[in-house]
Structures are given as C-alpha cells and as structure tokens.
PDB file of N, CA and C in Angstrom:
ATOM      1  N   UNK A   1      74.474 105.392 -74.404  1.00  0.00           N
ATOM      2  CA  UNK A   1      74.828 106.608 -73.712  1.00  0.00           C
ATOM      3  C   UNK A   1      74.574 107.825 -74.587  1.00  0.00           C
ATOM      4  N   UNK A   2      74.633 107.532 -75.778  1.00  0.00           N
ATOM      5  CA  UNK A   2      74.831 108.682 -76.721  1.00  0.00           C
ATOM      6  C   UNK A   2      72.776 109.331 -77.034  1.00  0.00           C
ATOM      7  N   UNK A   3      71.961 108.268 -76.385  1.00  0.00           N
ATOM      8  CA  UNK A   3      70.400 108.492 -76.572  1.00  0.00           C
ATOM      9  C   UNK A   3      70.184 109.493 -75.231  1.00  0.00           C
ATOM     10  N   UNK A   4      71.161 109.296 -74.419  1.00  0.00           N
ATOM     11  CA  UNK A   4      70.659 109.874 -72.712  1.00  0.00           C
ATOM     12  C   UNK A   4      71.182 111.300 -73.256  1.00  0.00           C
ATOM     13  N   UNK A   5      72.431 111.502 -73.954  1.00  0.00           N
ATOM     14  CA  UNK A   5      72.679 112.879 -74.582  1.00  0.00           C
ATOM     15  C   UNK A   5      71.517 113.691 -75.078  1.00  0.00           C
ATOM     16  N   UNK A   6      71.046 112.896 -76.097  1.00  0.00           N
ATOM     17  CA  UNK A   6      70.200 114.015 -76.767  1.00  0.00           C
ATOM     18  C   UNK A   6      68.903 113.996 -76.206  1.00  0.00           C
ATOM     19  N   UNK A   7      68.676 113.207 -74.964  1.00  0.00           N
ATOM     20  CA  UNK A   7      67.345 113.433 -74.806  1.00  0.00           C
ATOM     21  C   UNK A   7      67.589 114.273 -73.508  1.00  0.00           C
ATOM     22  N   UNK A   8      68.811 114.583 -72.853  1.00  0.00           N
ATOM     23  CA  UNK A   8      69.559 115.337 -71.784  1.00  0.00           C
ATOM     24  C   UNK A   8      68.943 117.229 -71.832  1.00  0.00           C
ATOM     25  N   UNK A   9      68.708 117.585 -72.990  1.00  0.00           N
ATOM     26  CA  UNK A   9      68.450 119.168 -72.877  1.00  0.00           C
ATOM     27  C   UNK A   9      66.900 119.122 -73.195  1.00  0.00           C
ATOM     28  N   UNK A  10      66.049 117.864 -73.261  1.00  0.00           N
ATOM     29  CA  UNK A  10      64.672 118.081 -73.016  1.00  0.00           C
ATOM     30  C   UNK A  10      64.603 117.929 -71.476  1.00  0.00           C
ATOM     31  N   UNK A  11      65.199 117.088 -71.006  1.00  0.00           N
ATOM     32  CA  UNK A  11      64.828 116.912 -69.579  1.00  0.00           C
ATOM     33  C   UNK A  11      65.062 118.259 -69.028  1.00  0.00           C
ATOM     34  N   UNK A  12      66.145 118.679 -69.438  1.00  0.00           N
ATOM     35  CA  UNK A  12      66.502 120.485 -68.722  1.00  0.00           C
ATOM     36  C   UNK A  12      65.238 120.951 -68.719  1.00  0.00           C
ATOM     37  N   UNK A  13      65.128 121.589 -69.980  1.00  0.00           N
ATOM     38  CA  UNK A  13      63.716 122.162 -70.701  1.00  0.00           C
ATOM     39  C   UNK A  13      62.663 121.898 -69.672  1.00  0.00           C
ATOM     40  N   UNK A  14      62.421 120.683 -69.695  1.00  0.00           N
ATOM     41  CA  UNK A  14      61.513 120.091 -68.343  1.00  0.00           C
ATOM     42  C   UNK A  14      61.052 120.439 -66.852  1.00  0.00           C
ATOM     43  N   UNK A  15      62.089 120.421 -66.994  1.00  0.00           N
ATOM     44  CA  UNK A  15      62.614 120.697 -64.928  1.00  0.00           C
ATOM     45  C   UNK A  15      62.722 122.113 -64.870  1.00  0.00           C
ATOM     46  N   UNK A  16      62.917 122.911 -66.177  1.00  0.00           N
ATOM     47  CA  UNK A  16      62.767 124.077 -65.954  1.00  0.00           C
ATOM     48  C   UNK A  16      61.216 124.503 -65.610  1.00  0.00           C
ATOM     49  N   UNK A  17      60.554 124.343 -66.566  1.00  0.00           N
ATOM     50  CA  UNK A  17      59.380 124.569 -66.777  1.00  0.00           C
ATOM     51  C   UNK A  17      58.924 124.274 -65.512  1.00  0.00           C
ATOM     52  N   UNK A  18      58.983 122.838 -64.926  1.00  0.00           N
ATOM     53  CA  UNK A  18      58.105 122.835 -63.689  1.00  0.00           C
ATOM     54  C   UNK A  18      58.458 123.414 -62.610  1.00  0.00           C
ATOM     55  N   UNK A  19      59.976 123.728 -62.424  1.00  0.00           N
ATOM     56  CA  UNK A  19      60.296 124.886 -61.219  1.00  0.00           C
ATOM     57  C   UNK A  19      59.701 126.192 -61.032  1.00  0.00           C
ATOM     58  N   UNK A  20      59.696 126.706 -62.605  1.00  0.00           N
ATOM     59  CA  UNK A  20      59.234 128.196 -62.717  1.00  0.00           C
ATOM     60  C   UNK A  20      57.785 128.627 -62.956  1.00  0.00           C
ATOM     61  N   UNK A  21      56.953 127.481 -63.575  1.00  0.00           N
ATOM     62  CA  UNK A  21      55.932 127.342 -64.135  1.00  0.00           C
ATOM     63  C   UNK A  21      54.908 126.545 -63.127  1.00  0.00           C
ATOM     64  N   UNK A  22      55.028 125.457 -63.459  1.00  0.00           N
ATOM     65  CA  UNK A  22      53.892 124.412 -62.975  1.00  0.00           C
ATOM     66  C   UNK A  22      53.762 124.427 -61.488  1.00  0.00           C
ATOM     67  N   UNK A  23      54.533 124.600 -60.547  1.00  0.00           N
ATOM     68  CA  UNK A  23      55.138 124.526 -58.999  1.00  0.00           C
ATOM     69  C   UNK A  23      54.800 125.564 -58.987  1.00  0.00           C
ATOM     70  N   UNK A  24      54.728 126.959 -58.981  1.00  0.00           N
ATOM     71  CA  UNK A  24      54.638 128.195 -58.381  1.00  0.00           C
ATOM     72  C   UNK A  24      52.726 128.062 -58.700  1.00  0.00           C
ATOM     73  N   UNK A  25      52.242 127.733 -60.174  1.00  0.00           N
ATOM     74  CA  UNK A  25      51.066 127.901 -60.493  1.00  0.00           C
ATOM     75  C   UNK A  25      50.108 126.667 -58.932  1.00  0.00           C
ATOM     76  N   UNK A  26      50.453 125.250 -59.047  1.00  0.00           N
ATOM     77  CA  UNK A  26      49.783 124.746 -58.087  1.00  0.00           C
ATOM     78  C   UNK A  26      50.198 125.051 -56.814  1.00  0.00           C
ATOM     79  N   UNK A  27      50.853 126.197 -56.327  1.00  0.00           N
ATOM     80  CA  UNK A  27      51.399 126.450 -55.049  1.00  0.00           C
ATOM     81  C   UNK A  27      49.874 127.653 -55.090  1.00  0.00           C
ATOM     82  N   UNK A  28      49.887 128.523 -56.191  1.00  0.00           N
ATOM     83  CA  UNK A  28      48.497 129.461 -56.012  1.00  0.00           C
ATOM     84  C   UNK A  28      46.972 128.423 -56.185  1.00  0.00           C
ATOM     85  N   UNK A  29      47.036 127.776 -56.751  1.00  0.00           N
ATOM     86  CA  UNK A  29      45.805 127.318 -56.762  1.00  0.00           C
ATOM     87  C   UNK A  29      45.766 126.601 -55.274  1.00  0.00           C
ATOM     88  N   UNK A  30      46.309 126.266 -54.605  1.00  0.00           N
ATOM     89  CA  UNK A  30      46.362 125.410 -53.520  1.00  0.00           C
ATOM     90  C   UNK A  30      46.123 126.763 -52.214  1.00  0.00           C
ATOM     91  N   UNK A  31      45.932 128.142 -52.447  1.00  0.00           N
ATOM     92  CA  UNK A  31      46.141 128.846 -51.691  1.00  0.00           C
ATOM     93  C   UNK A  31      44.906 129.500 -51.821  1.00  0.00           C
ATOM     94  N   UNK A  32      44.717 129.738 -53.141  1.00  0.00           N
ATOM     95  CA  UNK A  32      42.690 129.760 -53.787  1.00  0.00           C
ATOM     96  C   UNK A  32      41.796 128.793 -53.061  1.00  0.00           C
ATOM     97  N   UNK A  33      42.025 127.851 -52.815  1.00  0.00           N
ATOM     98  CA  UNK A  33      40.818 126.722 -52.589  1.00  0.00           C
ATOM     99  C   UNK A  33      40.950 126.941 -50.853  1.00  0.00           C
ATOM    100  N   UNK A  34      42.228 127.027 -50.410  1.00  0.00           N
ATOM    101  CA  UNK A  34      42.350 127.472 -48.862  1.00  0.00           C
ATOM    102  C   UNK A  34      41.300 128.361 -48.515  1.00  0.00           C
ATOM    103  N   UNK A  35      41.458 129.686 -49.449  1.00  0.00           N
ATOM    104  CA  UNK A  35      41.124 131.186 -49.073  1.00  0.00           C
ATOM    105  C   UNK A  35      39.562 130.892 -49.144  1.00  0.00           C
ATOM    106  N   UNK A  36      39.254 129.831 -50.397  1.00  0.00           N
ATOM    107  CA  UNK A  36      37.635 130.051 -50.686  1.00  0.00           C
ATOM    108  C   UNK A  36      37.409 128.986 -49.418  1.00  0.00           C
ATOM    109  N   UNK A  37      37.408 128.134 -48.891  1.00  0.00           N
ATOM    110  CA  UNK A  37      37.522 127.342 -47.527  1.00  0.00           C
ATOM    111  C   UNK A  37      36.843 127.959 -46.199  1.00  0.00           C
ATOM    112  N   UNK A  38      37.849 129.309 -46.397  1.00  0.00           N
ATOM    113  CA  UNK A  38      37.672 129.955 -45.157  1.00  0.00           C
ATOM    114  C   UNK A  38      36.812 131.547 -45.327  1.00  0.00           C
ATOM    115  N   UNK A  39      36.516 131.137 -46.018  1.00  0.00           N
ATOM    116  CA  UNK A  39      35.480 132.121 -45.987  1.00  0.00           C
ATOM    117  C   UNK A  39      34.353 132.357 -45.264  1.00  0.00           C
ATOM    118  N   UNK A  40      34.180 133.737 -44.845  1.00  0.00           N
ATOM    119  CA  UNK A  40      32.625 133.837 -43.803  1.00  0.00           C
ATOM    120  C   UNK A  40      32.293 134.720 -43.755  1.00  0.00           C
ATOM    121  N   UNK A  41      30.738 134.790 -43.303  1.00  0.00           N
ATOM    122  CA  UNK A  41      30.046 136.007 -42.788  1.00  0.00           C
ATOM    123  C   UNK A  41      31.421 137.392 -42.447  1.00  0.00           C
ATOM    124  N   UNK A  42      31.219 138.561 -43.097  1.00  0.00           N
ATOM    125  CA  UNK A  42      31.222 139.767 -43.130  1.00  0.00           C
ATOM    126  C   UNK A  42      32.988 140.041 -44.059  1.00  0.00           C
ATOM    127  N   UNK A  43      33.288 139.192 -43.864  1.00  0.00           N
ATOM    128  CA  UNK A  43      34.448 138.971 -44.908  1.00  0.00           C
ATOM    129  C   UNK A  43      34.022 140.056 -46.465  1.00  0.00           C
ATOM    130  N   UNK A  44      34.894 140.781 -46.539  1.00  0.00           N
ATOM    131  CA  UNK A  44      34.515 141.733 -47.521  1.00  0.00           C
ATOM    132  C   UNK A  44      35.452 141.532 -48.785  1.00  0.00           C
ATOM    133  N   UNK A  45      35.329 140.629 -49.795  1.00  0.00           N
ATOM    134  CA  UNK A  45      35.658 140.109 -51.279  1.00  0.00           C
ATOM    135  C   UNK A  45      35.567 140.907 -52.458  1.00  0.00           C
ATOM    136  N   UNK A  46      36.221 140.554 -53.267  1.00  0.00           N
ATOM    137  CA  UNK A  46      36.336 140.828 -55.357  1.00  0.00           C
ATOM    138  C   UNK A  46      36.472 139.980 -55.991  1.00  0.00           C
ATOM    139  N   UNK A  47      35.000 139.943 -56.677  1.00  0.00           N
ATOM    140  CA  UNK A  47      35.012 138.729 -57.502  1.00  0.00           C
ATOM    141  C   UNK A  47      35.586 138.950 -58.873  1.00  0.00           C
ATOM    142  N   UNK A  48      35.807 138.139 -59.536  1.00  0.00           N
ATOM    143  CA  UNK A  48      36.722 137.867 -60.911  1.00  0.00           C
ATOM    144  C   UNK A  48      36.271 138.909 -61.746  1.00  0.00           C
ATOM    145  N   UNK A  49      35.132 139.314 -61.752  1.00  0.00           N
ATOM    146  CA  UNK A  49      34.138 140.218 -62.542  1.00  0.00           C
ATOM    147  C   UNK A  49      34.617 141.449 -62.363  1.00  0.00           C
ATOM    148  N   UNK A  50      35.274 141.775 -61.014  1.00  0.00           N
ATOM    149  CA  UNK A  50      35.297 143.010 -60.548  1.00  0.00           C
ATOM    150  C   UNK A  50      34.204 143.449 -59.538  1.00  0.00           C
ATOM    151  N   UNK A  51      33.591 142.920 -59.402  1.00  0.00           N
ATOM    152  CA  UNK A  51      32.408 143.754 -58.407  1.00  0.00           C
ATOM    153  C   UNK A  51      33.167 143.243 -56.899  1.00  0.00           C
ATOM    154  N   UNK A  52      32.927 144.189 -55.952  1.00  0.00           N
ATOM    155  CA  UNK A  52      33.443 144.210 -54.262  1.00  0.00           C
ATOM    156  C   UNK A  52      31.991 143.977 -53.836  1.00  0.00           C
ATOM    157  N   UNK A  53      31.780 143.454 -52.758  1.00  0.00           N
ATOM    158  CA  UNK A  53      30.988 143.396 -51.753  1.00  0.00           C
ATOM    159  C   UNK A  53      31.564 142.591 -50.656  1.00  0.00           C
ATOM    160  N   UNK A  54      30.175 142.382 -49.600  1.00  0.00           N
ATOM    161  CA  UNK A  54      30.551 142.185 -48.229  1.00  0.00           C
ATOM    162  C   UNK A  54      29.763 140.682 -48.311  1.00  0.00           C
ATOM    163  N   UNK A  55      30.579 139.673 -47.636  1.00  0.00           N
ATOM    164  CA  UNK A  55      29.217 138.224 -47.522  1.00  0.00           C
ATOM    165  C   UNK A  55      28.448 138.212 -46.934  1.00  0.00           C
ATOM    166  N   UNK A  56      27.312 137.681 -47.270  1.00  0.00           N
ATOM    167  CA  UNK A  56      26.335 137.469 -45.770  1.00  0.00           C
ATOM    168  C   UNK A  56      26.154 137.039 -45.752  1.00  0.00           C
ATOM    169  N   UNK A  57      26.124 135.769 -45.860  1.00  0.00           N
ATOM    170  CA  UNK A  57      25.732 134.373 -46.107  1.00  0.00           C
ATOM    171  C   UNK A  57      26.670 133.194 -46.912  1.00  0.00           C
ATOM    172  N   UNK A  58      26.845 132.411 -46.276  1.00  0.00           N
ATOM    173  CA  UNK A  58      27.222 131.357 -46.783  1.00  0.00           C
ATOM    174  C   UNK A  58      26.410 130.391 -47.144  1.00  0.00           C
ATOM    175  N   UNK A  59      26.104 129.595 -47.918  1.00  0.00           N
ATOM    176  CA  UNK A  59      25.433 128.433 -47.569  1.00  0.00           C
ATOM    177  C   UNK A  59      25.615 127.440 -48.710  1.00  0.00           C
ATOM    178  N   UNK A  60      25.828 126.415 -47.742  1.00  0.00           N
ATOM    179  CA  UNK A  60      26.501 125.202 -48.243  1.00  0.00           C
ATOM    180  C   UNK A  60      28.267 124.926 -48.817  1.00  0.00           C
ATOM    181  N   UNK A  61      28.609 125.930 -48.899  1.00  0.00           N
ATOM    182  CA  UNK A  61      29.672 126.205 -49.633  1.00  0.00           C
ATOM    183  C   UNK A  61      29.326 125.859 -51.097  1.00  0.00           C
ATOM    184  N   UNK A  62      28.474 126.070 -51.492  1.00  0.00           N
ATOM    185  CA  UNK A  62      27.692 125.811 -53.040  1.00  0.00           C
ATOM    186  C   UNK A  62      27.774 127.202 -53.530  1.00  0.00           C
ATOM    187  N   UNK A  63      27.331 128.410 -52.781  1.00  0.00           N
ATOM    188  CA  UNK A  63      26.728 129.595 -53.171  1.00  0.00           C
ATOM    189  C   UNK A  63      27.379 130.494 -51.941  1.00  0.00           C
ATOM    190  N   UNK A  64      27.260 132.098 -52.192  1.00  0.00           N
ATOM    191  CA  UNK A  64      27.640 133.014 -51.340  1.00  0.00           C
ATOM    192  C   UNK A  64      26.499 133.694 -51.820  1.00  0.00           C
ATOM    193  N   UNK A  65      25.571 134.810 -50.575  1.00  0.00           N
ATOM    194  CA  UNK A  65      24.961 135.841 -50.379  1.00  0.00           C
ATOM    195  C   UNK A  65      25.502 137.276 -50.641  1.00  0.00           C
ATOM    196  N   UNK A  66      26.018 138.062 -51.398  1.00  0.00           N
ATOM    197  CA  UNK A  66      27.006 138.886 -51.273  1.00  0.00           C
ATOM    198  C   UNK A  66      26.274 140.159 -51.643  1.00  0.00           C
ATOM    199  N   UNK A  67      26.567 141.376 -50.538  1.00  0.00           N
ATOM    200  CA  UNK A  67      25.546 142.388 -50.658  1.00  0.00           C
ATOM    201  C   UNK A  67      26.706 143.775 -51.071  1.00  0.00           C
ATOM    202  N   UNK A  68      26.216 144.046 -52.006  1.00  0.00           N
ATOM    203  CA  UNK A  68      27.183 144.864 -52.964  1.00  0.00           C
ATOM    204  C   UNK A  68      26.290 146.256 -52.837  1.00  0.00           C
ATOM    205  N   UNK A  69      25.636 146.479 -52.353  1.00  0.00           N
ATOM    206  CA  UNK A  69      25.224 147.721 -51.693  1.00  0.00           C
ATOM    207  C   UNK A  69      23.952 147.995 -50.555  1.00  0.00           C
ATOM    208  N   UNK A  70      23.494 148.953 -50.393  1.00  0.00           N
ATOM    209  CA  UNK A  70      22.473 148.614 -49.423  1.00  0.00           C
ATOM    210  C   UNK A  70      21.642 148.182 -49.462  1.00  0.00           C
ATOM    211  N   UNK A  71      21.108 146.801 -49.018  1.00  0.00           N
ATOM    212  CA  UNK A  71      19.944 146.247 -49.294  1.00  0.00           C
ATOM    213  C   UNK A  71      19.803 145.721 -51.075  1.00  0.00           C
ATOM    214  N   UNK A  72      20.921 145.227 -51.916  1.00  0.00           N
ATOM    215  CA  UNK A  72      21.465 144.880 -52.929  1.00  0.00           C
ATOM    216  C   UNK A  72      22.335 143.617 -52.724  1.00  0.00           C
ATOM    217  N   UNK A  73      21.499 142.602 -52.797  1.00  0.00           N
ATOM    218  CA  UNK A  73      22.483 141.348 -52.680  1.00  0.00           C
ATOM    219  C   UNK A  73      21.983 140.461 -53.687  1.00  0.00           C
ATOM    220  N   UNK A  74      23.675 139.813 -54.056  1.00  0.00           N
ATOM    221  CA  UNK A  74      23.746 138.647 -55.192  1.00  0.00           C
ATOM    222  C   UNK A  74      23.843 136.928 -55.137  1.00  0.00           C
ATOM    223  N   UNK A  75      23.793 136.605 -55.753  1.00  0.00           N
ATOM    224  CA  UNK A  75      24.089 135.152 -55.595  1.00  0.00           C
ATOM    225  C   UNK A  75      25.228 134.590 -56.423  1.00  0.00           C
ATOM    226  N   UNK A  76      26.336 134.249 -55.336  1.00  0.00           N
ATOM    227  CA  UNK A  76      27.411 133.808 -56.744  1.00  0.00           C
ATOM    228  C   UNK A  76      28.023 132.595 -56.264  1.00  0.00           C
ATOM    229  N   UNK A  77      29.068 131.720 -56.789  1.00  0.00           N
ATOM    230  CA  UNK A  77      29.486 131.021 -57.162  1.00  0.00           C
ATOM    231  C   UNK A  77      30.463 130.987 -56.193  1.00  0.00           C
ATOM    232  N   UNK A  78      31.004 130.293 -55.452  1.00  0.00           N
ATOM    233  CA  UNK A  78      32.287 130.437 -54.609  1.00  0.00           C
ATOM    234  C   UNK A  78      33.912 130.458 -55.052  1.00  0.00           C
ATOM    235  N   UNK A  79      33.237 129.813 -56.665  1.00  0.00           N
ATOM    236  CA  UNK A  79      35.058 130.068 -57.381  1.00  0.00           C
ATOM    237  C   UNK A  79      34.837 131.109 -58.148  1.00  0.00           C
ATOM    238  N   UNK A  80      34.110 132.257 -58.222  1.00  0.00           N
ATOM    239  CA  UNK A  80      33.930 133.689 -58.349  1.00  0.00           C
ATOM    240  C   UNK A  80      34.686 134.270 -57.701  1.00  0.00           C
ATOM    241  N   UNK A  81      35.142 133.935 -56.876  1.00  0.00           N
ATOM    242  CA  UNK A  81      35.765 135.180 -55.768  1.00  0.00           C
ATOM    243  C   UNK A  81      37.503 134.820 -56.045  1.00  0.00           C
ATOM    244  N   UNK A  82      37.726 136.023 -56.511  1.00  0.00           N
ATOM    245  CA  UNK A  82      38.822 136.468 -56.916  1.00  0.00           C
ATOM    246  C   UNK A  82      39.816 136.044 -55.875  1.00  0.00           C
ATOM    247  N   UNK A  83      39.766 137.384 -54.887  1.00  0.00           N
ATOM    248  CA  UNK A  83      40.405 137.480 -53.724  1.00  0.00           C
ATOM    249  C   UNK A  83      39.570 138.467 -52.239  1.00  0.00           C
ATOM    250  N   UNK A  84      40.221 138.301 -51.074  1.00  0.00           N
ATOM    251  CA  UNK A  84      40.143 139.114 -50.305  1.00  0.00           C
ATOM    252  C   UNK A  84      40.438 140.526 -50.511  1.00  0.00           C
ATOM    253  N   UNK A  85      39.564 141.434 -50.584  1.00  0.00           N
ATOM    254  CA  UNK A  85      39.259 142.959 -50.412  1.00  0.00           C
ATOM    255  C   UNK A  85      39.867 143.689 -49.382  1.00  0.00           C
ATOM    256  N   UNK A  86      40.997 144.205 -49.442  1.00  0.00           N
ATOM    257  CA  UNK A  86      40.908 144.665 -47.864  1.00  0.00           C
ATOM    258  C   UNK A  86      42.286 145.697 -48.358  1.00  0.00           C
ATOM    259  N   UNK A  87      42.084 147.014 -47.739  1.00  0.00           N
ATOM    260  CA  UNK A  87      42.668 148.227 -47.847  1.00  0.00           C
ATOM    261  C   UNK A  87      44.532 148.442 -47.184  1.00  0.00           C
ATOM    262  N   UNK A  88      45.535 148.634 -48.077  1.00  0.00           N
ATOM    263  CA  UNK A  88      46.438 148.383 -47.406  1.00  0.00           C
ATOM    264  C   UNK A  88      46.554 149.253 -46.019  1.00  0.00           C
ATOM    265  N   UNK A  89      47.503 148.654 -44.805  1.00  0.00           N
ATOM    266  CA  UNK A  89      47.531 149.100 -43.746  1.00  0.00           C
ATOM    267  C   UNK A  89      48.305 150.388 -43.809  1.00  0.00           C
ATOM    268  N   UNK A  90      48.833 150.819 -44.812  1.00  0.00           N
ATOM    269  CA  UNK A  90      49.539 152.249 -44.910  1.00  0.00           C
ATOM    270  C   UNK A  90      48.472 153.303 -45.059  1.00  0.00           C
ATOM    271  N   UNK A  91      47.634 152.926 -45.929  1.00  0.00           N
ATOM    272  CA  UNK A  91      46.730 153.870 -46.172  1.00  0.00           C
ATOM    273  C   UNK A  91      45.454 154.100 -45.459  1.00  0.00           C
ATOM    274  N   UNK A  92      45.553 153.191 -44.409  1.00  0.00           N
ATOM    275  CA  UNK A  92      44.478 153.076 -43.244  1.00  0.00           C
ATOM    276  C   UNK A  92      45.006 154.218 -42.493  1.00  0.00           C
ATOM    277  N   UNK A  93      46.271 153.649 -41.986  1.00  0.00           N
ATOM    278  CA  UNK A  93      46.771 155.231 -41.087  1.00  0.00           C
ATOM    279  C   UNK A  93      47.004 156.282 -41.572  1.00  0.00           C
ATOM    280  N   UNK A  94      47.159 156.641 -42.793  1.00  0.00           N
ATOM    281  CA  UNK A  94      48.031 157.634 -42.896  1.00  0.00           C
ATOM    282  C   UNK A  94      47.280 157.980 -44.399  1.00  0.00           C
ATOM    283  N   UNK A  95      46.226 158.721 -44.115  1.00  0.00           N
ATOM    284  CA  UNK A  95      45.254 159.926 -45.206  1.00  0.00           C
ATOM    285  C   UNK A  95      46.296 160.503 -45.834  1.00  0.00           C
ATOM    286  N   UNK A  96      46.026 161.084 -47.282  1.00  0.00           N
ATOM    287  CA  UNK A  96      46.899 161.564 -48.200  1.00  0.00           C
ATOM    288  C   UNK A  96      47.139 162.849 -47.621  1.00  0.00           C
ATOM    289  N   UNK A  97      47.756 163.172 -47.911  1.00  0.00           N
ATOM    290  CA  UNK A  97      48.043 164.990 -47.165  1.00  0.00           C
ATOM    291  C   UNK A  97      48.203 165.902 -48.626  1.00  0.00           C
ATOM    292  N   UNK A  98      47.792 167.131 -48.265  1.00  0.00           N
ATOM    293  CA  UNK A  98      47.253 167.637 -49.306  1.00  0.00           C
ATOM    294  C   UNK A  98      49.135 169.030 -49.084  1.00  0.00           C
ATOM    295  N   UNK A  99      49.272 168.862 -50.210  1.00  0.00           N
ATOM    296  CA  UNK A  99      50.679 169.832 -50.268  1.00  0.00           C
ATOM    297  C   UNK A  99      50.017 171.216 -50.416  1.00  0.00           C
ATOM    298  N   UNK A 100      50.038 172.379 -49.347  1.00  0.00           N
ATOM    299  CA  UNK A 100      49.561 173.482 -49.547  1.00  0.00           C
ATOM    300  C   UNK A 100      51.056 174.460 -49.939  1.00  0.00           C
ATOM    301  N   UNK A 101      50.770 175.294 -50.681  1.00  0.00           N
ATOM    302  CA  UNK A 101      52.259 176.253 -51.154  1.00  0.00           C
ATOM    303  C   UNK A 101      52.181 177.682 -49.690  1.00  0.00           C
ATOM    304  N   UNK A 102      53.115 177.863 -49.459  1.00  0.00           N
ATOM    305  CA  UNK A 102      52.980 178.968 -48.870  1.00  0.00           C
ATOM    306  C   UNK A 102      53.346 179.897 -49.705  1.00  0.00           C
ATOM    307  N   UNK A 103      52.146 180.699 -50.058  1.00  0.00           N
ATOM    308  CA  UNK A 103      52.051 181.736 -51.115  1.00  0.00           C
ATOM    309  C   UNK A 103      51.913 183.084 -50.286  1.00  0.00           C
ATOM    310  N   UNK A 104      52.615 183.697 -50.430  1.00  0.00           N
ATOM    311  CA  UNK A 104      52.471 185.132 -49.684  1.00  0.00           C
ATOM    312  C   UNK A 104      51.257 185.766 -50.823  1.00  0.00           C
ATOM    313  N   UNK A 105      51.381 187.367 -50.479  1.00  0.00           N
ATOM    314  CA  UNK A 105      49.775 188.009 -51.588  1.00  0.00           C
ATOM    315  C   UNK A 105      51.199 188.660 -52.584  1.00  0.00           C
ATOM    316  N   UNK A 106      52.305 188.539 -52.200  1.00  0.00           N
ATOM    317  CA  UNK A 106      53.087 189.437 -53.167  1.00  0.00           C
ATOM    318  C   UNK A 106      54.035 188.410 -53.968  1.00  0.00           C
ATOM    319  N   UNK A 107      53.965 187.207 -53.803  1.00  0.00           N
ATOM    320  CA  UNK A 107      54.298 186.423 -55.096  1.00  0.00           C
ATOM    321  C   UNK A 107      53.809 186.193 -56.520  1.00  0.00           C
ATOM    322  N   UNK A 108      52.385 186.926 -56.887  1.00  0.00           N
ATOM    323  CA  UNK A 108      51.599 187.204 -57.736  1.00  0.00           C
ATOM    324  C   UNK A 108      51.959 188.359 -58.745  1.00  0.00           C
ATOM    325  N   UNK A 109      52.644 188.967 -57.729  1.00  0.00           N
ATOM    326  CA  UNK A 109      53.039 190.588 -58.581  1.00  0.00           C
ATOM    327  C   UNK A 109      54.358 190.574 -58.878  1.00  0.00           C
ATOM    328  N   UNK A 110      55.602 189.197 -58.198  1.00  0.00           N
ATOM    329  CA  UNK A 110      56.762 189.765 -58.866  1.00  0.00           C
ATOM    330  C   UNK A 110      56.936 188.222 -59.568  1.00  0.00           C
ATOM    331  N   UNK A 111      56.672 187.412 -59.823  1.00  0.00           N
ATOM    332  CA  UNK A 111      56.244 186.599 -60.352  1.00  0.00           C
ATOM    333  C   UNK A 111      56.236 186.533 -62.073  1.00  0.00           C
ATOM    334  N   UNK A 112      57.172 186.344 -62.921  1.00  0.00           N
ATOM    335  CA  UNK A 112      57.197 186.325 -64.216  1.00  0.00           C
ATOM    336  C   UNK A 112      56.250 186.049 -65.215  1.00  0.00           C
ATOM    337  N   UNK A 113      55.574 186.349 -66.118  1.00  0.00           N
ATOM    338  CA  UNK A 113      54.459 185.348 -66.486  1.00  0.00           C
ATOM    339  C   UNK A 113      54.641 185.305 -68.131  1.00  0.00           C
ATOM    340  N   UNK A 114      54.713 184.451 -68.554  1.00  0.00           N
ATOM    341  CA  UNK A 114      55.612 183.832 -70.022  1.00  0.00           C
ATOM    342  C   UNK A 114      54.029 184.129 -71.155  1.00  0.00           C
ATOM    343  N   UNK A 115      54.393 184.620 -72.210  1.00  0.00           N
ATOM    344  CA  UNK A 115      52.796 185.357 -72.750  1.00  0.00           C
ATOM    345  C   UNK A 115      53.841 184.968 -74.129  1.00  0.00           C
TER     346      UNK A 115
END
C-alpha cells in the first residue's frame, strides 16, 4: 500500500497533463483534418506561411490550386492551410465610423495654446 502512495502524485501529475494538455491538443488536431476534408472550390484560406488566397482547385486531396492574386496561382500542400479566412460578421456590417469634432471657426481663437 505504501508503493500505491508514492506513485499516487505521479498519477495526479498524469491525469493532469492529459485533461489540460493532450485532450484539448487531439480535440484540435481532429478539427484540422475535418476542416482540411472539407475543403473546396472558392473557399478563401491562410496558410501557415501567412499568405491568404482563394482555392481553385482541388485535386486529389494531394495538392490545392490557390490563386493569391489575379491570375497568380500556387501549388500547395493541403496541411499548409492554416485555417479558414473569413472576416468577422461585426465588421461586415458595421464600417468603422470616423469621429468628426464639431468645431465651430471660433474655437481656434479662444482656445489656449501651451508654447
């Protein structure tokens, strides 16, 4: 009984690690291989590198066509691709707004100016 003791706060150690660690990590990789799965024509990606483009091609699931500007297309790797590209929905609707001051012409003249 006294061996199950001391080997009792590695097992902790253990079970920690794979709750917080190992389990969350194969929960993302399992969500990577999904995402690269479903991938297709016009699907607009970021690969690991950093470069964005749009797919155009699939083929085989070996390779992606990916056209990173006009009439500019690459050939990459399908575990290249980072993630899905895509613009949050806040900022789709709703353009930055530009803060204008309402400045009269006579806030200039009584206006303090520190020299």
């Amino acid at each position: 009984m006294e061996a199950f003791g001391t080997f009792l706060p590695l097992i902790l150690i253990f079970a920690v690690f794979y709750f917080l660690l190992i389990r969350p990590q194969q929960r993302k990789v399992k969500q990577h291989k999904e995402m690269l799965s479903n991938l297709k024509r016009g699907d607009k990606i970021i690969t690991s590198g950093g470069i964005i483009g749009t797919i155009n091609k699939v083929a085989d699931n070996r390779e992606l066509i990916l056209e990173i500007a006009n009439n500019v297309e690459i050939k990459i790797a399908p575990g290249m691709v980072a993630d899905l590209y895509s613009i949050p929905e806040a900022q789709k609707k709703d353009p930055p707004k530009k803060d204008k001051e309402n400045k009269s012409s006579f806030s200039g003249i009584f206006s303090k100016k520190n020299k």
